[in-house]
N, C-alpha and C. Protein backbone atom coordinates (compact mmCIF):
# COMPACT_ATOMS: atom_id res chain seq x y z
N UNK A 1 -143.17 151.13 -32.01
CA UNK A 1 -144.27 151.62 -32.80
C UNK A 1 -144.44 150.82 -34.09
N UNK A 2 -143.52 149.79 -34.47
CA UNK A 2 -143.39 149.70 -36.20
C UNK A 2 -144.31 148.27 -35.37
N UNK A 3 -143.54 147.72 -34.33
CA UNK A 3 -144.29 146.46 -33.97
C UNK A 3 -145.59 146.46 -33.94
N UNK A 4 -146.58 147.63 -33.29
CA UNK A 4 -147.80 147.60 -33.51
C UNK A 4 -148.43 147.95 -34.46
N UNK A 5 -147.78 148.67 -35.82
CA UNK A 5 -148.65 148.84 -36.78
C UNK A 5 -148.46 147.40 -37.55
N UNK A 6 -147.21 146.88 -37.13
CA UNK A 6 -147.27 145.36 -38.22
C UNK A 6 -148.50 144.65 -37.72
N UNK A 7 -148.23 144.51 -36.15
CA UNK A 7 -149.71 143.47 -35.45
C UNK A 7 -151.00 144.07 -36.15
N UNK A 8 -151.43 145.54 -36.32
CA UNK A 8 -152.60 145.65 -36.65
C UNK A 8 -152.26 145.44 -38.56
N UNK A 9 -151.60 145.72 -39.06
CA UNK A 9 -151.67 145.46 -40.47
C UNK A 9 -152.00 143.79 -40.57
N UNK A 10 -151.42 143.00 -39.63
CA UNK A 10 -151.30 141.18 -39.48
C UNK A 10 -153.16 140.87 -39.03
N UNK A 11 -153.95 141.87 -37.86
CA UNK A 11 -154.81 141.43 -37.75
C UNK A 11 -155.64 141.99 -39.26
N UNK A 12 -155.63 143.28 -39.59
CA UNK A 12 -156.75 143.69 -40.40
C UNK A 12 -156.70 142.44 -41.59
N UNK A 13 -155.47 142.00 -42.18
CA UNK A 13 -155.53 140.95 -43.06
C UNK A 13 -156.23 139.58 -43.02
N UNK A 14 -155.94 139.50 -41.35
CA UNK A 14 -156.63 138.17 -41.08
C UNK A 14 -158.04 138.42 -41.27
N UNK A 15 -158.13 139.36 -40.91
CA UNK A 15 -159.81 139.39 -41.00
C UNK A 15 -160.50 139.31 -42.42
N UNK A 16 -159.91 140.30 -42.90
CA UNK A 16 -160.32 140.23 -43.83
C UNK A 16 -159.77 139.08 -45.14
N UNK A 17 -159.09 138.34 -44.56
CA UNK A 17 -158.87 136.86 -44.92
C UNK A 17 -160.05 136.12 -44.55
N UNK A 18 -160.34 136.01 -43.30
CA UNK A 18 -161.61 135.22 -42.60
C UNK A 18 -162.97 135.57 -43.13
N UNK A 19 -163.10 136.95 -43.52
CA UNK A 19 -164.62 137.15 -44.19
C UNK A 19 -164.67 137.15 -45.37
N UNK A 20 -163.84 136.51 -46.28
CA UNK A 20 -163.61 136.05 -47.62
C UNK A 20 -163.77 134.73 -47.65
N UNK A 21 -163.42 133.64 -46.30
CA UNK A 21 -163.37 132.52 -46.36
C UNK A 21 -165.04 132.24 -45.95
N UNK A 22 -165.51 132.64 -45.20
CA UNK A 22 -166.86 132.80 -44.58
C UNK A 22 -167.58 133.11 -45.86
N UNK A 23 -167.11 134.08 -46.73
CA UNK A 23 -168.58 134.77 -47.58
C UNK A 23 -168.18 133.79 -48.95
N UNK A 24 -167.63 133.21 -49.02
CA UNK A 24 -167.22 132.27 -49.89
C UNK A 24 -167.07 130.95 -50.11
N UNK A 25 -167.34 130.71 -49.09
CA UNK A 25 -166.66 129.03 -48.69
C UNK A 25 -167.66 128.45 -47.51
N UNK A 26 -167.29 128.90 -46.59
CA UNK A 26 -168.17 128.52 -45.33
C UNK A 26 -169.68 128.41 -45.24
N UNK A 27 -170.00 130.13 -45.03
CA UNK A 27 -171.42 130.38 -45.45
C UNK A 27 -172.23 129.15 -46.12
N UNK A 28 -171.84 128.87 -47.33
CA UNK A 28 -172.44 127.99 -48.17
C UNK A 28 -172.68 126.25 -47.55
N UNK A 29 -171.13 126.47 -47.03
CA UNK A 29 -171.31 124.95 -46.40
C UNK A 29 -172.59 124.81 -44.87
N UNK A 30 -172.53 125.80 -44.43
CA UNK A 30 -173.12 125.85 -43.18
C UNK A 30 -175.02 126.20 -44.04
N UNK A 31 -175.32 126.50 -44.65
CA UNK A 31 -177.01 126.56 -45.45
C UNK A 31 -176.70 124.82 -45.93
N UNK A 32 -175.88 124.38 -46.75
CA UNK A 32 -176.00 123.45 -47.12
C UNK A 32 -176.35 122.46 -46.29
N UNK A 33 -175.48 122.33 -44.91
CA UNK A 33 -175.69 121.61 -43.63
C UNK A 33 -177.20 121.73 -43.41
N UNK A 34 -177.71 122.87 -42.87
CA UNK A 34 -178.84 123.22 -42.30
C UNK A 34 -180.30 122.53 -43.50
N UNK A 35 -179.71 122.61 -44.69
CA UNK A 35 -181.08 121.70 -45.70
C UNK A 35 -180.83 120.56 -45.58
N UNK A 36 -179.81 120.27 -45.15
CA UNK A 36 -179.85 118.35 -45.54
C UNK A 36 -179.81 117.97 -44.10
N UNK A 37 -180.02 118.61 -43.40
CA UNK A 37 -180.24 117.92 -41.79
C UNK A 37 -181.72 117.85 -41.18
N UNK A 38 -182.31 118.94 -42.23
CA UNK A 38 -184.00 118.83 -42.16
C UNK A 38 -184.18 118.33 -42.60
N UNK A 39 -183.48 117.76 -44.43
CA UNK A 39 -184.50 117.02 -45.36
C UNK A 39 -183.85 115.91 -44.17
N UNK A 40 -183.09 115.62 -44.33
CA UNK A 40 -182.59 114.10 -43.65
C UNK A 40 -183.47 113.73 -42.58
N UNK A 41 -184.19 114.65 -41.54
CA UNK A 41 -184.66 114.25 -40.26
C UNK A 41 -186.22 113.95 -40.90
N UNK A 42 -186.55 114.28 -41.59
CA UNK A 42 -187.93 114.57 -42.12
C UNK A 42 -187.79 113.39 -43.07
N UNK A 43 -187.01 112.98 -43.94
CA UNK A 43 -186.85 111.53 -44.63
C UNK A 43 -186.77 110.43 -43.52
N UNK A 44 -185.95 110.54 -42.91
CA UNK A 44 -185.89 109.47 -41.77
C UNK A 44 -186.99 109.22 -40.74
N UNK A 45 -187.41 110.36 -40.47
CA UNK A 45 -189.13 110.28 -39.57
C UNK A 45 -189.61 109.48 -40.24
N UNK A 46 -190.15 109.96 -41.24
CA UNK A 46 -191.50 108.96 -42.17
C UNK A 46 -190.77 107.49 -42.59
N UNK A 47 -189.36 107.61 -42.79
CA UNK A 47 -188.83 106.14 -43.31
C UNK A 47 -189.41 104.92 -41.93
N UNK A 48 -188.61 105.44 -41.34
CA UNK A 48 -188.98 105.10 -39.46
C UNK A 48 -190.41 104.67 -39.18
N UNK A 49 -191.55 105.73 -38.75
CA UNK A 49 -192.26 105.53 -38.39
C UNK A 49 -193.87 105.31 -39.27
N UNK A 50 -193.80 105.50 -40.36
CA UNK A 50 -194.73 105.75 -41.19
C UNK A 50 -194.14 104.30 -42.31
N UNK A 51 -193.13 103.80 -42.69
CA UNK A 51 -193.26 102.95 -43.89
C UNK A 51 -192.81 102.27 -42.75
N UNK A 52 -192.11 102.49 -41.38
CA UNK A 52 -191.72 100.50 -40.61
C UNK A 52 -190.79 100.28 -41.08
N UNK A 53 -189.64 101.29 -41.47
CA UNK A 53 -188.26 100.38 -42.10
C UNK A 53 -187.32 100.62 -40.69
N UNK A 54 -186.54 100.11 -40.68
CA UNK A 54 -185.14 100.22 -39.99
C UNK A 54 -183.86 101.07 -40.23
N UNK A 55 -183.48 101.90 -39.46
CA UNK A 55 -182.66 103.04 -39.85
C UNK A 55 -181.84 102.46 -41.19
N UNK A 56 -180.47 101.66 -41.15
CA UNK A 56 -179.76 101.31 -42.01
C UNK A 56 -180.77 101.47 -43.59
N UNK A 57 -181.82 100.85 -43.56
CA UNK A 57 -182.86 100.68 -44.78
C UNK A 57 -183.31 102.32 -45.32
N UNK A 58 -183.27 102.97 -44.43
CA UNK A 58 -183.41 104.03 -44.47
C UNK A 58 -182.65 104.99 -45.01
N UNK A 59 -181.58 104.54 -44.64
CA UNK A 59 -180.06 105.75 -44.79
C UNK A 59 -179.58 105.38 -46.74
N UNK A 60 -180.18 104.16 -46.93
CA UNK A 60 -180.01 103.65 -48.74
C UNK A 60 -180.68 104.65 -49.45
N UNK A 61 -181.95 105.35 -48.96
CA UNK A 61 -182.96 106.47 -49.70
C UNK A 61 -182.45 107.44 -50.47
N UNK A 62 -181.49 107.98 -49.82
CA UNK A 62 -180.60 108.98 -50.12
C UNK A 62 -180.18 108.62 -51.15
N UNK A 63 -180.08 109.86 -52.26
CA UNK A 63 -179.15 109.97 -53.80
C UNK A 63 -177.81 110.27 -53.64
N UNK A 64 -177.56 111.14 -52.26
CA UNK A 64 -176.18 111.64 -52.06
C UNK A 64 -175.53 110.88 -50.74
N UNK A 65 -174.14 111.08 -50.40
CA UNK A 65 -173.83 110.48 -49.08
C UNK A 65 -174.27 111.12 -48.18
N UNK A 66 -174.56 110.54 -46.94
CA UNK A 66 -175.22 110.83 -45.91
C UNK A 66 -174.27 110.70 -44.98
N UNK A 67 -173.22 110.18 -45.27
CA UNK A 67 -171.95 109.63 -44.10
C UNK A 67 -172.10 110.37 -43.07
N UNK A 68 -172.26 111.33 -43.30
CA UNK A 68 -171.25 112.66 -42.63
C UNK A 68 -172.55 113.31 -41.17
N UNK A 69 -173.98 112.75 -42.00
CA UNK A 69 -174.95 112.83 -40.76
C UNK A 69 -175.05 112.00 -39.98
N UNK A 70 -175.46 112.55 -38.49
CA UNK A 70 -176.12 111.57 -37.57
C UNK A 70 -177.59 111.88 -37.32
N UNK A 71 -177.86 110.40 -37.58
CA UNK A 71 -179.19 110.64 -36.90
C UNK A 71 -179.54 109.75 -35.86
N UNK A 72 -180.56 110.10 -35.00
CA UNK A 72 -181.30 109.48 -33.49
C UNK A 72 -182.26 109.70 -33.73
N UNK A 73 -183.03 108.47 -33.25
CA UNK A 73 -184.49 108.32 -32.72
C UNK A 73 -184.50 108.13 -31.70
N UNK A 74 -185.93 108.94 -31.03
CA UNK A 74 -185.95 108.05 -29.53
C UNK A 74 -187.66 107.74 -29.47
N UNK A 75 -188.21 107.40 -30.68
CA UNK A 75 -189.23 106.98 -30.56
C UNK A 75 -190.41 108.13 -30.92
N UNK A 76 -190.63 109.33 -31.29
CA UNK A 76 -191.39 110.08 -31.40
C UNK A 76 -190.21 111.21 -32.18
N UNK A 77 -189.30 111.14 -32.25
CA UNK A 77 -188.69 112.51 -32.39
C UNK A 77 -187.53 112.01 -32.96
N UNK A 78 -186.96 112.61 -34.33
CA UNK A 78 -186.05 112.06 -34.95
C UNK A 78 -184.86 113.39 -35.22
N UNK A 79 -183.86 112.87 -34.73
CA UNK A 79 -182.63 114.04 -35.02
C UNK A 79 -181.68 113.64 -36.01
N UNK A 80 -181.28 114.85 -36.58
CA UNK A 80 -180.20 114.59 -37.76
C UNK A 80 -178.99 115.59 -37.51
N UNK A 81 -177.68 115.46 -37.47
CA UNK A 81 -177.10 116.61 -36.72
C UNK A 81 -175.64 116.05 -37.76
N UNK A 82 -175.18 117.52 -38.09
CA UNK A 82 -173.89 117.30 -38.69
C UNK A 82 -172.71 118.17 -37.90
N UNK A 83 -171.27 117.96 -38.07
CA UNK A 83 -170.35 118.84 -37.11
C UNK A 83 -170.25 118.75 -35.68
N UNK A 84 -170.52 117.90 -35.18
CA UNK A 84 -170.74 117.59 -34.28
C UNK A 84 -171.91 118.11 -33.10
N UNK A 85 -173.03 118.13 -33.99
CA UNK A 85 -174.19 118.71 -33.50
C UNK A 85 -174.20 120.05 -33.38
N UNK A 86 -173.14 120.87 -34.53
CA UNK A 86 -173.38 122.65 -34.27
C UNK A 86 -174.41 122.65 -35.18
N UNK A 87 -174.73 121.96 -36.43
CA UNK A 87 -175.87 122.04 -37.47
C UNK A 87 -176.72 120.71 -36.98
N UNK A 88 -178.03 120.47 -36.40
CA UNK A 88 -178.79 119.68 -36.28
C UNK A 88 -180.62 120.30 -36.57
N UNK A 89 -181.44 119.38 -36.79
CA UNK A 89 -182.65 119.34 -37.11
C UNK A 89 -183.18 118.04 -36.20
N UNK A 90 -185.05 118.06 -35.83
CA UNK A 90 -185.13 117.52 -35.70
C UNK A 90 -186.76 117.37 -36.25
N UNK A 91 -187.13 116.08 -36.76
CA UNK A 91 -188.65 116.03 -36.84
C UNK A 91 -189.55 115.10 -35.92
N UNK A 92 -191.02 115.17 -35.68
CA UNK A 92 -191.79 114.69 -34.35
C UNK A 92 -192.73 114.03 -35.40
N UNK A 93 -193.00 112.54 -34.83
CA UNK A 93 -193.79 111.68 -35.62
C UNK A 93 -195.53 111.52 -34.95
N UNK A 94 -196.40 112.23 -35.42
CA UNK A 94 -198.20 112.08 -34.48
C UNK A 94 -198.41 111.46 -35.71
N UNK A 95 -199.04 110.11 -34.95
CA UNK A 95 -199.97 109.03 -35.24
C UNK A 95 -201.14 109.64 -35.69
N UNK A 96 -201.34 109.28 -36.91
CA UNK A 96 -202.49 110.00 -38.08
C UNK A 96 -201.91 111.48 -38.64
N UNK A 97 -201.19 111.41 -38.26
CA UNK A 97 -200.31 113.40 -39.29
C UNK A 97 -199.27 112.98 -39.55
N UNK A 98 -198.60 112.02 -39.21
CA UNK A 98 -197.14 112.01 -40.05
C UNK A 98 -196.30 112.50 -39.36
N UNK A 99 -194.89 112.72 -40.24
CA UNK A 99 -193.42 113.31 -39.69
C UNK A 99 -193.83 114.78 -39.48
N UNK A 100 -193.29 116.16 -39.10
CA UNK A 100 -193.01 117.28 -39.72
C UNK A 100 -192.13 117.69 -38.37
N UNK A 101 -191.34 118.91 -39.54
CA UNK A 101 -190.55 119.55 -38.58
C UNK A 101 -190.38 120.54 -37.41
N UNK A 102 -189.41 120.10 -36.29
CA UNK A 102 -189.51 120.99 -35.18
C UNK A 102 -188.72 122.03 -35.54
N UNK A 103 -189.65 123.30 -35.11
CA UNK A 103 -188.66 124.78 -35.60
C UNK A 103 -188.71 125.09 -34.30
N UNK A 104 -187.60 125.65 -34.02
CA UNK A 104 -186.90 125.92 -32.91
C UNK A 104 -186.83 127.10 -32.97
């Protein structure tokens, strides 16, 4: 009996370890992800297809590092994805309207 109240005293802590780390820490990083993978896809559309630069020329725009994003083109549709694509964005380039973003 002492063994299972330790296991549940061991889980309730974890948890409530984990939603301290989440409401504090994480959370923030994961909104942060999600704005800079739109602005990024939506900078890189128009860099791309609207001024004619070349990704690398592109990725200099940025004030902050970008390391940590990927982005793809495949010619109409530009993705930006961080974490290994659990946070990604993507924007669609029409000839005479410009970049804007796909909401999913």
């Amino acid at each position: 009996m002492k063994l299972v109240k330790a296991l549940l005293v061991v889980m309730a802590v974890t948890v409530v370890l984990g939603g301290l780390v989440w409401h504090f820490w994480l959370k923030g990083q994961v909104e942060f992800a999600e704005v800079s993978t739109a602005y990024g896809a939506k900078m890189v559309c128009s860099c791309l297809h609207v001024a004619e630069r070349g990704l690398e020329s592109c990725k200099t725009d940025f004030t902050s590092d970008v390391s940590a994003v990927t982005f793809t083109d495949d010619g109409q549709v530009t993705r930006a994805s961080v974490l290994g694509g659990l946070v990604k964005s993507e924007a669609r380039f029409d000839p005479g309207r410009g970049c804007t973003l796909v909401t999913s």
